[in-house]
Protein backbone atom coordinates (compact mmCIF):
# COMPACT_ATOMS: atom_id res chain seq x y z
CA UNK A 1 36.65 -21.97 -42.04
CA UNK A 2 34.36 -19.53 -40.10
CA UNK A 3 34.43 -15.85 -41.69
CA UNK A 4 34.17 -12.97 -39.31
CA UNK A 5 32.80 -9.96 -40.02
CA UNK A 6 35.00 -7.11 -38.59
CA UNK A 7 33.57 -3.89 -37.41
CA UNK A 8 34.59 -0.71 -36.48
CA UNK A 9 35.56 -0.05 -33.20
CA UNK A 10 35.22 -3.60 -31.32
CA UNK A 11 37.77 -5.72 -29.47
CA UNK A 12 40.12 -7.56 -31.56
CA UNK A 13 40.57 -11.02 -30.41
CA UNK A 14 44.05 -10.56 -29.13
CA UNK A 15 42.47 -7.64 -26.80
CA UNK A 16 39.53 -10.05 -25.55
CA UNK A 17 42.18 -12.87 -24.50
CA UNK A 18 44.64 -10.40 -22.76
CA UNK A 19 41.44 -9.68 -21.00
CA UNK A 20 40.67 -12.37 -19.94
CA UNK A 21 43.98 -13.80 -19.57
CA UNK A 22 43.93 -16.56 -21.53
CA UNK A 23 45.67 -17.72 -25.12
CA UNK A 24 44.60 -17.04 -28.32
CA UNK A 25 44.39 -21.01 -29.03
CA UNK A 26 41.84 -21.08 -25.73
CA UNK A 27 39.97 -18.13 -27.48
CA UNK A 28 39.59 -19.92 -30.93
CA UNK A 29 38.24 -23.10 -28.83
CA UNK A 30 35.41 -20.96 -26.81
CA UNK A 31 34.54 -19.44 -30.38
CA UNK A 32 34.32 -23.04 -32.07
CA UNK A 33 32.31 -24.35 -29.18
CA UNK A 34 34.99 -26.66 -27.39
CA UNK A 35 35.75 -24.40 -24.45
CA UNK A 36 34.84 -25.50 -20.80
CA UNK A 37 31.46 -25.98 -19.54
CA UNK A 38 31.87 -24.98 -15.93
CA UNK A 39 34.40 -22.05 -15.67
CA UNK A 40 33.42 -18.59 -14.92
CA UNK A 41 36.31 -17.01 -16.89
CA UNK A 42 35.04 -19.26 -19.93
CA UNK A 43 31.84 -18.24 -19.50
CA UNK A 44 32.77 -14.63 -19.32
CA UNK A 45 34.98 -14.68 -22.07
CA UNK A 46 31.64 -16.06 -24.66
CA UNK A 47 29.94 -13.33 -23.06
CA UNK A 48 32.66 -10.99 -24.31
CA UNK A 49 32.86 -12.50 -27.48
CA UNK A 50 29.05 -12.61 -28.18
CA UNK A 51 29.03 -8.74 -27.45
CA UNK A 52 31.60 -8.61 -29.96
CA UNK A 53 30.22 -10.34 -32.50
CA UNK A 54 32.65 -13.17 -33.29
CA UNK A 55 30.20 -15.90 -31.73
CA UNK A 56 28.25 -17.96 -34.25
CA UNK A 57 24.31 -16.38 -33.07
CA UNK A 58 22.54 -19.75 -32.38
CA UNK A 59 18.68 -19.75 -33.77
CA UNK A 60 16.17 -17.55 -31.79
CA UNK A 61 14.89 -18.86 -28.55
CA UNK A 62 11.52 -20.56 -29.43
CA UNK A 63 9.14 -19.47 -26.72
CA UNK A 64 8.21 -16.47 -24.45
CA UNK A 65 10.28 -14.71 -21.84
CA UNK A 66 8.17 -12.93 -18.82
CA UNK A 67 9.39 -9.91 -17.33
CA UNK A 68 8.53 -10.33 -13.33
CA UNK A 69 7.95 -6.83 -12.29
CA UNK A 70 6.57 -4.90 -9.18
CA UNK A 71 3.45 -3.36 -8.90
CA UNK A 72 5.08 0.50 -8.35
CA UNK A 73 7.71 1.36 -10.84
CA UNK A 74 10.75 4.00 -10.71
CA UNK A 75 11.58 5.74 -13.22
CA UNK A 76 14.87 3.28 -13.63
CA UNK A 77 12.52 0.72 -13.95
CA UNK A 78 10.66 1.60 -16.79
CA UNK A 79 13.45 2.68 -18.89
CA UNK A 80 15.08 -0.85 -17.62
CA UNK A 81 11.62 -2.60 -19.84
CA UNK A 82 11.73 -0.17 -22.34
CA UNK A 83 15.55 -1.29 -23.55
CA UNK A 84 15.00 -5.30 -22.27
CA UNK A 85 11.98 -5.00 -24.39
CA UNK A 86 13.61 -3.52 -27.59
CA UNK A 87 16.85 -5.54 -26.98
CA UNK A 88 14.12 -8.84 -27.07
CA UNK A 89 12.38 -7.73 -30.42
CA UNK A 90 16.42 -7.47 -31.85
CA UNK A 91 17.73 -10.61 -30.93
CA UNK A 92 13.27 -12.27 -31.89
CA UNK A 93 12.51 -13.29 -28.60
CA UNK A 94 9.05 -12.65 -27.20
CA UNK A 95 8.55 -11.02 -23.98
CA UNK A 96 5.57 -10.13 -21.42
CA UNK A 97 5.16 -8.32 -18.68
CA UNK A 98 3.85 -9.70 -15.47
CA UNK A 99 3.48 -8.57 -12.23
CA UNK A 100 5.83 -10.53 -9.49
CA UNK A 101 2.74 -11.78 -7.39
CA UNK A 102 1.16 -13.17 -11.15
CA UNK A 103 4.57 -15.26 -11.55
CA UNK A 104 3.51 -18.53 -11.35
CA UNK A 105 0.08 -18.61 -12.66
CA UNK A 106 1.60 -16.85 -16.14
CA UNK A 107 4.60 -19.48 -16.35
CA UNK A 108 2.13 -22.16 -16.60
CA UNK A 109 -0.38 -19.93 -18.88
CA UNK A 110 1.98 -18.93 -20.85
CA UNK A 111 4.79 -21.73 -21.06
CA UNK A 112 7.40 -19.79 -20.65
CA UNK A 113 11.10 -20.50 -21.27
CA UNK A 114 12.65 -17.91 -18.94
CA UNK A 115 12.36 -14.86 -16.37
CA UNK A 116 13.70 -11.95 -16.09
CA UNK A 117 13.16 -10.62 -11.96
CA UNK A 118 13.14 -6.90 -10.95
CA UNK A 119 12.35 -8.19 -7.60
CA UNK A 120 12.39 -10.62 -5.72
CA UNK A 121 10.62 -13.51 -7.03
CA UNK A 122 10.04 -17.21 -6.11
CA UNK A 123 11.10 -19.23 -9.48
CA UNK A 124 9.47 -22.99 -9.97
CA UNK A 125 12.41 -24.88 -9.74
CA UNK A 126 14.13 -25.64 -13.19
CA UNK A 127 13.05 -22.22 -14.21
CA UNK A 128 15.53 -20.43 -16.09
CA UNK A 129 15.82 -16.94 -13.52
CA UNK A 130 17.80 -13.73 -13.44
CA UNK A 131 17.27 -11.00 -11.45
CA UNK A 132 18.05 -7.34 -12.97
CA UNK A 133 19.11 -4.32 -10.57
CA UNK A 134 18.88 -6.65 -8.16
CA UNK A 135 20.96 -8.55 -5.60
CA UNK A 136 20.07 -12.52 -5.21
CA UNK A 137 21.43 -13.14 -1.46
CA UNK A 138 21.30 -16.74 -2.13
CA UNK A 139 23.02 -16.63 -5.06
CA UNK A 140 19.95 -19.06 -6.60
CA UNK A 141 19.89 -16.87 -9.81
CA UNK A 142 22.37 -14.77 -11.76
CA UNK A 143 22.00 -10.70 -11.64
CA UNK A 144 23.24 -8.00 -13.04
CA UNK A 145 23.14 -4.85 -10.77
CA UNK A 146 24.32 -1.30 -10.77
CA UNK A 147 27.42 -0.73 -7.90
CA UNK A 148 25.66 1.78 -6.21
CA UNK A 149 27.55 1.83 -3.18
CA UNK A 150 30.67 3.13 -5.12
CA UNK A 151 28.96 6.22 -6.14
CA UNK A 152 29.31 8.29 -3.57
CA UNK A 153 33.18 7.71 -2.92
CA UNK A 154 33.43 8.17 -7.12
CA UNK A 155 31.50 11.29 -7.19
CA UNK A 156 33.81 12.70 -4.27
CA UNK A 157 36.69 11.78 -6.54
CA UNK A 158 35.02 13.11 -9.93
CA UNK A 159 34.43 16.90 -7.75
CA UNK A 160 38.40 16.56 -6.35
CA UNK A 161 39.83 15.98 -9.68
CA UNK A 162 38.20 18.97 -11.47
CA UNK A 163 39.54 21.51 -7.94
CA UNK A 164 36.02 21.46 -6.21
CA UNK A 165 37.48 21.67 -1.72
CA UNK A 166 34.27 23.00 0.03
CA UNK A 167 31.38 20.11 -0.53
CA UNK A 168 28.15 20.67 1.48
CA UNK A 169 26.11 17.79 2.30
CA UNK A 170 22.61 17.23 2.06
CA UNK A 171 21.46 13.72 3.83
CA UNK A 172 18.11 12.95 3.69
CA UNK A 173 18.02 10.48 6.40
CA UNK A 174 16.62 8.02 4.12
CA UNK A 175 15.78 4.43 5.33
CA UNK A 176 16.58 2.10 2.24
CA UNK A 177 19.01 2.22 -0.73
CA UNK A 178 22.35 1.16 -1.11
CA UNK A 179 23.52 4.16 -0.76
CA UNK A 180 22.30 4.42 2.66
CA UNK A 181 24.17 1.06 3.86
CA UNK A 182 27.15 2.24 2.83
CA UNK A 183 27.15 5.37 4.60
CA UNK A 184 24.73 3.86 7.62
CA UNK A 185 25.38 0.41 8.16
CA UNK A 186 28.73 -0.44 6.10
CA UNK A 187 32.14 0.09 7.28
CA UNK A 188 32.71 3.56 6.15
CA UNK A 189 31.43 6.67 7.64
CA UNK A 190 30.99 9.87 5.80
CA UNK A 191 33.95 11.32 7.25
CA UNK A 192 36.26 8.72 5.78
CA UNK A 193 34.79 9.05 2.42
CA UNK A 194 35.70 12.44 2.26
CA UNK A 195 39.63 11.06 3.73
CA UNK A 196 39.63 8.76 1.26
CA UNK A 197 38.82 10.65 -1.66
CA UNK A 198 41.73 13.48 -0.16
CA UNK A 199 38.73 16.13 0.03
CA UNK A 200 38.50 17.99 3.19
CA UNK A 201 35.72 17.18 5.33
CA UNK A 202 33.89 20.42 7.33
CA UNK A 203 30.78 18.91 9.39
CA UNK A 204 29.24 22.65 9.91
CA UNK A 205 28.32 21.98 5.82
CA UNK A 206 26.02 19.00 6.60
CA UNK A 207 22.50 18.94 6.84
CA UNK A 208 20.32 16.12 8.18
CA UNK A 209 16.48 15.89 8.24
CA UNK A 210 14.48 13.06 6.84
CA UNK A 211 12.55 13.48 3.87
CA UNK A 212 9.17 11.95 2.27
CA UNK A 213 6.89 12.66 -0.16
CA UNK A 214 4.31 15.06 2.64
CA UNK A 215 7.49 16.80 3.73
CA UNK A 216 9.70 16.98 0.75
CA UNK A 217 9.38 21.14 0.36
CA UNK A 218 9.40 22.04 3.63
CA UNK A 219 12.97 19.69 4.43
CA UNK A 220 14.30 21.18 1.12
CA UNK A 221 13.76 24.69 1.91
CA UNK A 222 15.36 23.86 5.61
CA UNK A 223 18.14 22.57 3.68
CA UNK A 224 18.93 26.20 1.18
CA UNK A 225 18.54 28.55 4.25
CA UNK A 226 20.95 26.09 6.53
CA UNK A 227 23.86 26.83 3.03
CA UNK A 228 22.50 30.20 1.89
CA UNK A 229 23.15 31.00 6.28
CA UNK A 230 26.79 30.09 5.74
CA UNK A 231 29.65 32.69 5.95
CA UNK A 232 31.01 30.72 2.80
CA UNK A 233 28.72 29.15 0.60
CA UNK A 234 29.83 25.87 -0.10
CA UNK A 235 31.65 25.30 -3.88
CA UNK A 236 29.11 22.04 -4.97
CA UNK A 237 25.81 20.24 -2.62
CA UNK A 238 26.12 16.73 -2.76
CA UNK A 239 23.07 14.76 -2.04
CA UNK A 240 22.26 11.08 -2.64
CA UNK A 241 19.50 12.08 -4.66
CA UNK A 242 18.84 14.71 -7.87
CA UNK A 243 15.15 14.99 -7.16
CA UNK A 244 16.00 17.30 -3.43
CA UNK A 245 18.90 18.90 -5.16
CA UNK A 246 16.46 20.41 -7.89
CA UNK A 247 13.80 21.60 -5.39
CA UNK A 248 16.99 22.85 -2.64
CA UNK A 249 17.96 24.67 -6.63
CA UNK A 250 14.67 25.88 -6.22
CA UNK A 251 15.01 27.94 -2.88
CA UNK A 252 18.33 28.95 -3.63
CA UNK A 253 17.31 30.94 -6.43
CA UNK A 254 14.54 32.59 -4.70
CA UNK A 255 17.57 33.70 -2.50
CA UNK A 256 19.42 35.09 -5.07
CA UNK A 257 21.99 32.01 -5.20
CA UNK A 258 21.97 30.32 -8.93
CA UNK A 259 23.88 27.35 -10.59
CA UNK A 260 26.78 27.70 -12.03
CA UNK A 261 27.22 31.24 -11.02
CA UNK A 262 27.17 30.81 -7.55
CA UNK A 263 27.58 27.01 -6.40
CA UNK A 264 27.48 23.65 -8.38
CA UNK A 265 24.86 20.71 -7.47
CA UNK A 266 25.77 16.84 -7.57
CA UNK A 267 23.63 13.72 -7.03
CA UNK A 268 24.46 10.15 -6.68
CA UNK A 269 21.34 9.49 -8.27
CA UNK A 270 19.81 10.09 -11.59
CA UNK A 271 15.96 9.62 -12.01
CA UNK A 272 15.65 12.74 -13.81
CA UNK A 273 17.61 11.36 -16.41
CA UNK A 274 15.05 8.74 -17.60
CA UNK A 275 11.48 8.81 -18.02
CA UNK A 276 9.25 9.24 -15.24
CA UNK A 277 6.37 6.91 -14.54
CA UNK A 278 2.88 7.98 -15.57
CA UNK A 279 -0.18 8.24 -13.54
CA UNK A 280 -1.36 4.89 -13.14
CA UNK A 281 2.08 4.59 -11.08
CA UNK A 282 1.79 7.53 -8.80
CA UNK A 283 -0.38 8.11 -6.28
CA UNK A 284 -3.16 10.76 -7.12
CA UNK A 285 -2.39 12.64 -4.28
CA UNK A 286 1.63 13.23 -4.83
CA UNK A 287 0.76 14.27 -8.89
CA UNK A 288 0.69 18.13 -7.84
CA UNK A 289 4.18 17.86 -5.41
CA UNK A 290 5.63 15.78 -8.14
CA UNK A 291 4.49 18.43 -11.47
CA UNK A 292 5.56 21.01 -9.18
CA UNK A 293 9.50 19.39 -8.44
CA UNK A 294 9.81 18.93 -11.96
CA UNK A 295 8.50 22.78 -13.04
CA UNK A 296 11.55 23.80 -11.31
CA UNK A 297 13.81 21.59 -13.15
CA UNK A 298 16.30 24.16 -14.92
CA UNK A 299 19.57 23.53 -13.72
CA UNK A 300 23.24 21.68 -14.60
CA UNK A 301 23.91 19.29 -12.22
CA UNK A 302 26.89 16.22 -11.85
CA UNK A 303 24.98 12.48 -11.37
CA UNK A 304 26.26 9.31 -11.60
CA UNK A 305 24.80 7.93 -14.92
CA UNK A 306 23.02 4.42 -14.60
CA UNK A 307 24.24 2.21 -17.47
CA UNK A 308 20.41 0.45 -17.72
CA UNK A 309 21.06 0.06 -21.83
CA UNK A 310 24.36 -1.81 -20.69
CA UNK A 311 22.76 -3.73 -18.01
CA UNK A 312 19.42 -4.90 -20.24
CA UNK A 313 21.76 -6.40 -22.70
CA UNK A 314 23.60 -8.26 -20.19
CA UNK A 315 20.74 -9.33 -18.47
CA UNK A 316 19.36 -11.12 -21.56
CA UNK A 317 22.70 -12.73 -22.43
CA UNK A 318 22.99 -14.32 -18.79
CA UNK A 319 19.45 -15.55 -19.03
CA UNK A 320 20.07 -16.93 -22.77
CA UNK A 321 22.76 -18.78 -21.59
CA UNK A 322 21.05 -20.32 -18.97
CA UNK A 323 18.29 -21.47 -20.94
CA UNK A 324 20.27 -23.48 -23.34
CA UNK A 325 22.64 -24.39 -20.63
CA UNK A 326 21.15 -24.81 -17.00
CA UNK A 327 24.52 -25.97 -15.24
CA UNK A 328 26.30 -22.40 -16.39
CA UNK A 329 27.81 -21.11 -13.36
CA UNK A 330 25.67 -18.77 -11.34
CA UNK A 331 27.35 -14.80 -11.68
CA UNK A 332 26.59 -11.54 -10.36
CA UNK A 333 27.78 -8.69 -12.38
CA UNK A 334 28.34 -4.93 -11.33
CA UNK A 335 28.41 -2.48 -13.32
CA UNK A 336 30.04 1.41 -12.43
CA UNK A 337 28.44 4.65 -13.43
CA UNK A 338 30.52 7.51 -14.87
CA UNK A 339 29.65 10.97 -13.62
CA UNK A 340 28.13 13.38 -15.83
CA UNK A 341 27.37 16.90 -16.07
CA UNK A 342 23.74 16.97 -17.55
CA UNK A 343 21.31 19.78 -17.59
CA UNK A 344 17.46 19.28 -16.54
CA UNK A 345 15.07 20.90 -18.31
CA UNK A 346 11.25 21.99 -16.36
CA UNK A 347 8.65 19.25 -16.99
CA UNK A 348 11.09 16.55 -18.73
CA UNK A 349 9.80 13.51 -16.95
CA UNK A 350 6.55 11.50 -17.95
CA UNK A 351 3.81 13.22 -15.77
C-alpha cells in the first residue's frame, strides 16, 4: 500500500475530487497510474494532485531544458527565469537560457529534452514546447498566461467594494498589451466597465495622451495638472500602468496633493513589484529617465499582483508532462491576480 505523507494546509483528497468532480475511486486510479490518457479533467486532476503531493515523483528528467527567451526583457520576465530557474534546480532538472532566434542551433548543441517559450518560437517538430505568459493562437503548444484582460474590470470592483465613487482615469494611449484590446478592440468600452462594476462613470475625469519613453514626463505632468485643475479631485487614478502613476505621484506632490492624504493611486500593472532589468537590457540613453522614475518611487498604491511564482511552477509541470507523455492534451491555463495595496520605495528596482 502507498503511504502518503500529509502536510499542513493542502487539499485533502475528498476536496481535490469535489473539484474536479469526479469520485474518490476515479481519484485513487489517477494516483495509482490507471486513470485516462486523453482527458483534460484527468490531466488536470494529476496536475492537482502532483501540487499536492500525493503523486508518486517519477525520477528526474535526464537531460537539459532551454529557456527560449527574447533579446529585451521586462521586469516580469526576469523574475519569470529567476523562479523557473530555482523551481528547475528543486525538482534536478537542468536548464539554459537561450535567446529565441538561437533556438534551433542550441536544441541540436545541446540535446535538449524540452522548451520553455517566452515568445514566440518555432519548435522542431516532436519538440516538447510550452509557452509561458504567452498565448499560442494555434494552440500547437500548451501555455500558461496571466488573465490580464480581467484586471481592469477586477480592480474597478476591488476600489467599489472598499467605498471608492469618483475614479479618474489616466489612458496612455498605448498600442499593445492586453489590456489595451480589451478596452480598444474587445467588446467592452470603458464606459461599460465602469456599468458593470456599479461604479459611476464621469468622462470630465479622463485623460488621454500617448506616452513613450522621450515623452513620458512631459504626458505625466499633463496628466496631474488636468486632476489637480478639477473642482473635485478625484478619490483614486487608475491607470493601466504603475510606472505613470508614480511619476503623475510625482507632480502631484509638487502641487501640494499627496497619497493617502489627498487621493489614492491604482495600476493594473505591477513592474515595480519585481526586479527591474539591468543595464545590458536598457537602452543607454533611457538609464537617466528610468533612475529618475524610480527616485520618485515613495508612494502606496493598489496593483494587480502577477502570480509569476504560481505560473513558473505550472509551466514546468505542463512541460514535464509532455515530455514523458507527448499525446497529453494541449491546455492553456489563466491565472487571476488579486489586488494589493503595496508601497514603493525610491530606487527599488535593479538599475
Amino acid at each position: 500500500m502507498t503511504s502518503y505523507k500529509i502536510t499542513e494546509n493542502r487539499l485533502s483528497l475528498k476536496e481535490i475530487a469535489d473539484a474536479n468532480a469526479v469520485s474518490l475511486a476515479t481519484v485513487y486510479r489517477v494516483i495509482n497510474g490507471t486513470g485516462k490518457v486523453h482527458s483534460p479533467r484527468h490531466d488536470r486532476l494529476r496536475m492537482m494532485l502532483g501540487n499536492a503531493g500525493y503523486m508518486n515523483v517519477p525520477a528526474p528528467l535526464a537531460g537539459a531544458i532551454l529557456l527560449a527567451v527574447p533579446p529585451t526583457l521586462s521586469s516580469h520576465a526576469i523574475a519569470l527565469i529567476n523562479f523557473l530557474r530555482a523551481e528547475c534546480d528543486r525538482v534536478k532538472i537542468d536548464s539554459v537560457m537561450t535567446l529565441c532566434s538561437n533556438l534551433g542551433v542550441e536544441l541540436t548543441r545541446r540535446q535538449a529534452i524540452g522548451v520553455i517559450a517566452l515568445a514566440e518560437v518555432d519548435c522542431p517538430p516532436g519538440t516538447p514546447c510550452v509557452y509561458l505568459n504567452l498565448r499560442d493562437g494555434a494552440r500547437r503548444h500548451s501555455a500558461v498566461v496571466q488573465e490580464l484582460a480581467d484586471n481592469f474590470f477586477g480592480m474597478l470592483c476591488f476600489l467599489r467594494d472598499r467605498g471608492f465613487r469618483r475614479i479618474g482615469f489616466f489612458d496612455d494611449l498605448a498600442r499593445s498589451g492586453a489590456t489595451h484590446f480589451f478596452l480598444k478592440r474587445g467588446s467592452y468600452d470603458i464606459e461599460q466597465l465602469f456599468d458593470y462594476a456599479g461604479m459611476p462613470y464621469d468622462p470630465a475625469l479622463v485623460w488621454r495622451e500617448q506616452i513613450s519613453t522621450s515623452n513620458h514626463f512631459e504626458v505625466c505632468r499633463h496628466a496631474a495638472e488636468f486632476f489637480v485643475s478639477q473642482p473635485r479631485l478625484p478619490e483614486v487614478i487608475l491607470s493601466q500602468g504603475d510606472v505613470s502613476m508614480v511619476t503623475i505621484a510625482r507632480f502631484l506632490r509638487e502641487r501640494g496633493v499627496t497619497a493617502p492624504r489627498d487621493l489614492r493611486f491604482a495600476a493594473c500593472d505591477d513592474s515595480l513589484c519585481w526586479p527591474l532589468p539591468d543595464r545590458s537590457y536598457i537602452a543607454a540613453s533611457e538609464i537617466d529617465a528610468w533612475h529618475n522614475i524610480l527616485a520618485e518611487a515613495d508612494m502606496p498604491i493598489f496593483v494587480n499582483r502577477s502570480p509569476l511564482e504560481a505560473m513558473a511552477r505550472m509551466v514546468l509541470d505542463l512541460l514535464q508532462e509532455r515530455i514523458r507523455n507527448p499525446e497529453a492534451v494541449i491546455r492553456q491555463i489563466l491565472l487571476q491576480h488579486p489586488v494589493e495595496e503595496v508601497q514603493y520605495t525610491p530606487l527599488s528596482g535593479g538599475l
